[in-house]
Protein backbone atom coordinates (compact mmCIF):
# COMPACT_ATOMS: atom_id res chain seq x y z
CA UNK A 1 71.94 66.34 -2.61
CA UNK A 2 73.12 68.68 0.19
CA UNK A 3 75.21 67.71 2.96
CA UNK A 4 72.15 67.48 5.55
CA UNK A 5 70.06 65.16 3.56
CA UNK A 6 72.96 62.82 3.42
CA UNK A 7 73.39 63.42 7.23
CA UNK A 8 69.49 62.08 8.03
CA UNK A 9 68.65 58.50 7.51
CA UNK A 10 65.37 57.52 6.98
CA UNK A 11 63.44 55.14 10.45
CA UNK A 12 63.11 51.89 9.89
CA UNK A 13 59.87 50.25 9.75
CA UNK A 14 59.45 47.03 11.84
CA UNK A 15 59.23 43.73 10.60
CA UNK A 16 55.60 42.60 10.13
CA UNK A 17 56.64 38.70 10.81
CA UNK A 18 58.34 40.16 14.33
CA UNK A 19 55.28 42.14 14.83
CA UNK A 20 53.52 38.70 14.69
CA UNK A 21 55.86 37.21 17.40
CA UNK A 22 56.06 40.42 19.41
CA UNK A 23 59.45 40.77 19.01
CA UNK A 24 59.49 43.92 16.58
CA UNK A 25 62.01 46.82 17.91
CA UNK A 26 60.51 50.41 17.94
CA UNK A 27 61.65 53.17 15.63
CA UNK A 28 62.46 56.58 16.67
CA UNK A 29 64.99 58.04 18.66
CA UNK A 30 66.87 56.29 21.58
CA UNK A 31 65.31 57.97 23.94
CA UNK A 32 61.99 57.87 23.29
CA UNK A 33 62.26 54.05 22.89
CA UNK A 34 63.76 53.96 26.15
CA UNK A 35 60.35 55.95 27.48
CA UNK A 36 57.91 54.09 26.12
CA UNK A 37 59.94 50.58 26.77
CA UNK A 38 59.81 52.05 30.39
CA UNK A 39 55.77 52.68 30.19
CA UNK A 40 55.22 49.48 28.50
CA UNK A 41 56.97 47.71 31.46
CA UNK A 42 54.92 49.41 34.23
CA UNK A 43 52.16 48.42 32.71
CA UNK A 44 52.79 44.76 32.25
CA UNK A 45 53.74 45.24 36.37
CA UNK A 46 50.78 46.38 36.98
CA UNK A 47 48.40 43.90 34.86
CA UNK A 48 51.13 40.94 36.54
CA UNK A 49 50.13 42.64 39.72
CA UNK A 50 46.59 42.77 39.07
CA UNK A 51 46.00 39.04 38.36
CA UNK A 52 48.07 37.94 40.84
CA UNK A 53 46.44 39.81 43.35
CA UNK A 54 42.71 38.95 42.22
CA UNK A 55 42.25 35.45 43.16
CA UNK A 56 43.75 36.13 46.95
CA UNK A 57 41.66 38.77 47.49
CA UNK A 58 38.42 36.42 45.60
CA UNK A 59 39.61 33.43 48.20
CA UNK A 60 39.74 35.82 50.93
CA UNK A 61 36.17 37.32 50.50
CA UNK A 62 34.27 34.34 49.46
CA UNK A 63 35.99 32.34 52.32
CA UNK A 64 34.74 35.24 54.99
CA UNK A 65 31.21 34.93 53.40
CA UNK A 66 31.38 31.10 53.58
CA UNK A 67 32.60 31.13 57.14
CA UNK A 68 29.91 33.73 58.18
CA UNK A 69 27.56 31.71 56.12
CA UNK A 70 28.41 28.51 58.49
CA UNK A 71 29.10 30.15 61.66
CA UNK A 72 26.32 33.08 61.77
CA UNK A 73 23.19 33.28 63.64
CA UNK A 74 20.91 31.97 60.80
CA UNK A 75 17.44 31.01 61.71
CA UNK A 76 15.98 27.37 59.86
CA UNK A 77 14.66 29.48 56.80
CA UNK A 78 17.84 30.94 56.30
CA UNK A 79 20.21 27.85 56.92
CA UNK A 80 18.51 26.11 54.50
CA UNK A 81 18.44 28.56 51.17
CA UNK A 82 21.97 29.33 52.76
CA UNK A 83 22.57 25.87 52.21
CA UNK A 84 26.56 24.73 51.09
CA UNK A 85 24.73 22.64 48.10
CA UNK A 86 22.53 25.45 47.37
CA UNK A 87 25.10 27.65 46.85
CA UNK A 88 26.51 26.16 44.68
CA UNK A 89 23.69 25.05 42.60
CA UNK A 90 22.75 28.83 42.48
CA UNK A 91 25.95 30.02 41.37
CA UNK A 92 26.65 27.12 39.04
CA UNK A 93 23.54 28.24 37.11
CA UNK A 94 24.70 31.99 36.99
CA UNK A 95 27.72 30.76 35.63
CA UNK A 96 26.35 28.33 33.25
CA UNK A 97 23.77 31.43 31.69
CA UNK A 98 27.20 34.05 31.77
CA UNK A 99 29.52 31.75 30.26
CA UNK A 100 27.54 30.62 27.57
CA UNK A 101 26.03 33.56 26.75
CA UNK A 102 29.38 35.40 26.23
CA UNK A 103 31.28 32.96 24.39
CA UNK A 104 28.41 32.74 21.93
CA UNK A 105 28.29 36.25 21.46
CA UNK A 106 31.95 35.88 20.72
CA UNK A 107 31.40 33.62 17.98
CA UNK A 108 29.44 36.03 16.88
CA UNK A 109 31.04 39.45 17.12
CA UNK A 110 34.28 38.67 16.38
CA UNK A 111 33.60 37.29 13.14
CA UNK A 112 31.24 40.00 12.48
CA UNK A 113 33.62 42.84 13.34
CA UNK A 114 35.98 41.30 10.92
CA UNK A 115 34.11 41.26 8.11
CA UNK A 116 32.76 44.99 9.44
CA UNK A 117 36.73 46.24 9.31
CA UNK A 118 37.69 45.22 5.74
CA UNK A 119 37.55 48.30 3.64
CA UNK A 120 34.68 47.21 1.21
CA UNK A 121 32.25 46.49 4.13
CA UNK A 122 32.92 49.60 6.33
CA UNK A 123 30.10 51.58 5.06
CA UNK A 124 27.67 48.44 6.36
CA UNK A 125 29.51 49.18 10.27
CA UNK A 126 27.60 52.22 11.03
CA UNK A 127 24.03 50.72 10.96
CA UNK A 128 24.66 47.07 12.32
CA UNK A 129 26.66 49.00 15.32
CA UNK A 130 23.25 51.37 15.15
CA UNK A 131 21.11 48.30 15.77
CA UNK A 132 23.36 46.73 17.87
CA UNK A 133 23.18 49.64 20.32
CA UNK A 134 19.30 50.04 20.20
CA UNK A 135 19.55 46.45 21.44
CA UNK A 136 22.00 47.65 24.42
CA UNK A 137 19.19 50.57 25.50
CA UNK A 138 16.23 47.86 26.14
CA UNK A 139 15.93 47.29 29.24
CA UNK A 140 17.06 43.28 30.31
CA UNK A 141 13.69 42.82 32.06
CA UNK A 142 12.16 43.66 29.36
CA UNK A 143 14.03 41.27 27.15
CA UNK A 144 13.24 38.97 29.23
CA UNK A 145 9.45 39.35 29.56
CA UNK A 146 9.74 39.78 25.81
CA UNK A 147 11.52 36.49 24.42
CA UNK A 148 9.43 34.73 27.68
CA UNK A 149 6.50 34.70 25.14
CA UNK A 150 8.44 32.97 22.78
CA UNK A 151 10.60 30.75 24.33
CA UNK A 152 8.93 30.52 27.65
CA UNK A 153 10.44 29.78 31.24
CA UNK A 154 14.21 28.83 31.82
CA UNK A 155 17.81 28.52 30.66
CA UNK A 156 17.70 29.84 27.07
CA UNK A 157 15.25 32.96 27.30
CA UNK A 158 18.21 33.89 29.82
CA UNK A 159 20.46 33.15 27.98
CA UNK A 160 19.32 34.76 24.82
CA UNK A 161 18.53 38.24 26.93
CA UNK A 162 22.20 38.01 27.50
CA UNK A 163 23.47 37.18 23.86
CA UNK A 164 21.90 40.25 23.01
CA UNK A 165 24.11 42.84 25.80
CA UNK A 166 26.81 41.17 25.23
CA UNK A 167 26.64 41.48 21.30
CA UNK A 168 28.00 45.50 21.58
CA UNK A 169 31.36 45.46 23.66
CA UNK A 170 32.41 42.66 21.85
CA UNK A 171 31.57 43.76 18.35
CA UNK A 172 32.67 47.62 18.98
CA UNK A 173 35.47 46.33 20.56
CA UNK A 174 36.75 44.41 17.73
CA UNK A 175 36.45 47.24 15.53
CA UNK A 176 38.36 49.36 17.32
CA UNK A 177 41.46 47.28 17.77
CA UNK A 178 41.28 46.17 14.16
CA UNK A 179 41.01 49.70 13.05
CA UNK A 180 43.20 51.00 15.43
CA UNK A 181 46.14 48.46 13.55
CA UNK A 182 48.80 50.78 11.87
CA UNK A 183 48.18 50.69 8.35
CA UNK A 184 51.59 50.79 7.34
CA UNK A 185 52.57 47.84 9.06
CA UNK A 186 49.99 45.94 7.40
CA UNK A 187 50.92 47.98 3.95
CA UNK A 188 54.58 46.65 4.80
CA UNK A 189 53.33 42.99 5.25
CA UNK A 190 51.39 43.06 1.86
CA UNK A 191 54.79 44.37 0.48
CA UNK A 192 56.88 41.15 1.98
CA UNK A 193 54.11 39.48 0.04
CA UNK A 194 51.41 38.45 2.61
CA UNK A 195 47.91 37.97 1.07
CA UNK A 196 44.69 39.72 2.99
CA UNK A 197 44.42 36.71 4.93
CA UNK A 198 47.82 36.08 6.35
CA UNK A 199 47.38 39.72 7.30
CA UNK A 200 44.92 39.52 9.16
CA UNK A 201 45.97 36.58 11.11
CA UNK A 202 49.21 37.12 11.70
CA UNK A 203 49.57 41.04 11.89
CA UNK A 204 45.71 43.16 12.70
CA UNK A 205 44.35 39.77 15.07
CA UNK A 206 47.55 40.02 17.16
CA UNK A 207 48.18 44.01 17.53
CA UNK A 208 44.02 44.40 17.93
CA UNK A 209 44.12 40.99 20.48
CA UNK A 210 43.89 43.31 23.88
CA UNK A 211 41.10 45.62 22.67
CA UNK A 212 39.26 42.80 21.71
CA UNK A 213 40.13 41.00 25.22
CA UNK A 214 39.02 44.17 26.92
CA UNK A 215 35.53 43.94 25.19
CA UNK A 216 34.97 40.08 25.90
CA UNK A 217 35.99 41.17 29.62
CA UNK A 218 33.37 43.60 29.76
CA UNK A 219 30.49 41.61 28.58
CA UNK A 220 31.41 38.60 30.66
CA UNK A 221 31.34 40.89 33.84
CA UNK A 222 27.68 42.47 32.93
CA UNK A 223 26.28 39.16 32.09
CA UNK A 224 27.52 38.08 35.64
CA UNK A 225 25.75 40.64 37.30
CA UNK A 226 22.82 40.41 34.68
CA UNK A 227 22.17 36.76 34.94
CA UNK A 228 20.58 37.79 38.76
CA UNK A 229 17.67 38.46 36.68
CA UNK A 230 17.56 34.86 35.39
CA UNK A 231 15.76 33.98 38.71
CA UNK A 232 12.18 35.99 37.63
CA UNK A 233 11.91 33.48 34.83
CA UNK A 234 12.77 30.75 36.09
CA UNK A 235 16.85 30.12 35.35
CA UNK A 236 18.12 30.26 39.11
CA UNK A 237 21.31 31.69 39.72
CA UNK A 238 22.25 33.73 42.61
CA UNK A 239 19.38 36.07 42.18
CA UNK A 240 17.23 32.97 43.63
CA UNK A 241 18.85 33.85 46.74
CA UNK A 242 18.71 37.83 46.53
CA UNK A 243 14.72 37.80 45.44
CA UNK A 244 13.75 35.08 48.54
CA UNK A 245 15.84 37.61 50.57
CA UNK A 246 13.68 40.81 49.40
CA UNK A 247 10.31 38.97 49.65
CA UNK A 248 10.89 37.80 53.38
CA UNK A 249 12.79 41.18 54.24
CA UNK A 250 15.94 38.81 55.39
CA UNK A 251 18.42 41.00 54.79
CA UNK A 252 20.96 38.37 55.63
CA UNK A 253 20.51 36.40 52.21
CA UNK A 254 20.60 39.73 50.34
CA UNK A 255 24.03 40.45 51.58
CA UNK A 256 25.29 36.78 50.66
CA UNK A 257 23.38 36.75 47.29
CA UNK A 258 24.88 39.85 46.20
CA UNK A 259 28.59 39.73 47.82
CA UNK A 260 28.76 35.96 45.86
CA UNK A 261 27.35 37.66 42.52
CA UNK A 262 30.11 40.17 43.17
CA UNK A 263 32.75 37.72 43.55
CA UNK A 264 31.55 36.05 40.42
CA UNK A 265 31.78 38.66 38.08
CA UNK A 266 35.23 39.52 39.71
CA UNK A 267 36.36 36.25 39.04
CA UNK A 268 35.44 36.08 35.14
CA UNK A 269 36.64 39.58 34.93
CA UNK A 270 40.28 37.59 36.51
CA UNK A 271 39.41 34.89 34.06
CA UNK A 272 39.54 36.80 30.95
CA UNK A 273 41.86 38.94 31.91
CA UNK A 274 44.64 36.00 32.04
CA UNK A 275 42.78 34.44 28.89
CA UNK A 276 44.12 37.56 27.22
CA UNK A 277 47.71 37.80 28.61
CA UNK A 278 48.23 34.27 27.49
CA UNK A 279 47.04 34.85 23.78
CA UNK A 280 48.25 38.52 23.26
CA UNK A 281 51.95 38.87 22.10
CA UNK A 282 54.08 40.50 24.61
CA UNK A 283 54.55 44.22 23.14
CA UNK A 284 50.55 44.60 23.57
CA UNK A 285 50.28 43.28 26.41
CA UNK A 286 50.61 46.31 28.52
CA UNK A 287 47.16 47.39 26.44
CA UNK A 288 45.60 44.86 28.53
């Protein structure tokens, strides 16, 4: 062996079980790991920024809307659907349809975008995620007006229409961070002896974790938004207050209905957001 393949040393690949913990050093040249150390740490700055800043700016704006609500010229009509009790009611039922609709489309995606990412099952991804977008390209009302015929008036047509929008971020998401994983990190763990399942747990779960955060994020923030349209069949939320406002032409609950429904979605967009810096090991954090 010549002199210059003794002279080069082969990199070293990181531990799986410090990938786990987020504690895994990065191969390659000094340099380089001193670059993308450097990226990796503006990035965490600026997600630390982000959700820091978020719930000032959420007190700040809902407390202006509150205070306009209490101290603005309001005739009787308006007072009382501008009520401090209706309010809340209102936006205690769009969070009640948003919540619950995402987290069981969670239970639902995530486990299905496992099973989609092993290697034996991949061929089965491309027409569930077919289906699964045709779903995503019906319109909500008509969802709605659809499933009303079945389940009638109220919380779970609503609730259903949702499951079904927030089935595709979630699921595509999942797929992507799982098969976005560096296979020969997970080849090294089955070398130290890991079986499919400790893989998966304690390797692909943790590196895909802020993909998979970033679709949960998005479907949480459309169902917000979405659940306005609980109000035409009956489920409330903060719609209530926008379609009063466009049947009387008062454009002053418009403005409230929608600037709340904004705030909303801003705060479960927050919500997840921290969900997913708490559960996410720090060297993917910055994916976040």
């Amino acid at each position: 062996m010549g002199r210059g393949a003794r002279g080069r040393t082969l990199p070293r690949r990181a531990d799986p079980r410090l990938v786990a913990r987020g504690d895994a050093p990065l191969d390659g040249p000094r340099s380089d790991r001193t670059r993308s150390h450097g990226a990796r740490s503006r990035a965490v700055r600026r997600g630390g920024w982000r959700l820091a800043v978020t719930p000032v700016l959420l007190l700040v704006v809902t407390g202006a809307i509150l205070w306009w609500v209490n101290h603005g010229r309001l005739d009787s009509g308006e007072s009382a659907v501008l009520s401090t009790a209706n309010l809340r009611a209102r936006a205690w039922e769009n969070l009640q349809m948003s919540a619950v609709s995402t987290a069981l489309a969670t239970l639902v995606a995530v486990p299905l975008g496992i099973v989609m990412s092993r290697r034996a099952l991949r061929r089965a991804g491309t027409p569930i995620l077919f289906v699964a977008n045709i779903g995503q390209t019906v319109p909500t009302v008509a969802v709605l007006a659809l499933m009303l015929t079945v389940t009638g008036l109220g919380f779970r047509t609503a609730v259903f229409a949702l499951w079904i929008y927030s089935l595709l971020p979630i699921l595509q998401n999942t797929l992507v961070g799982l098969r976005g994983v560096d296979p020969a990190t997970v080849e090294a763990a089955r070398g130290m002896g890991m079986g499919s399942a400790g893989t998966l747990w304690r390797i692909e779960l943790p590196l895909a974790m802020p993909v998979m955060i970033a679709g949960i994020r998005t479907a949480a923030v459309v169902n917000v938004g979405t659940a306005a349209l609980g109000t035409f069949i009956g489920a409330g939320g903060l719609g209530a207050i926008i379609e009063i406002g466009i049947n009387n032409q008062r454009d002053h609950l418009l403005y409230v209905g929608a600037g709340l429904t904004a705030m909303l979605a801003l705060a479960a967009d927050w919500a997840v957001g921290l969900l997913g810096v708490l559960i996410s090991p720090r060297h993917t954090q910055a994916t976040g």
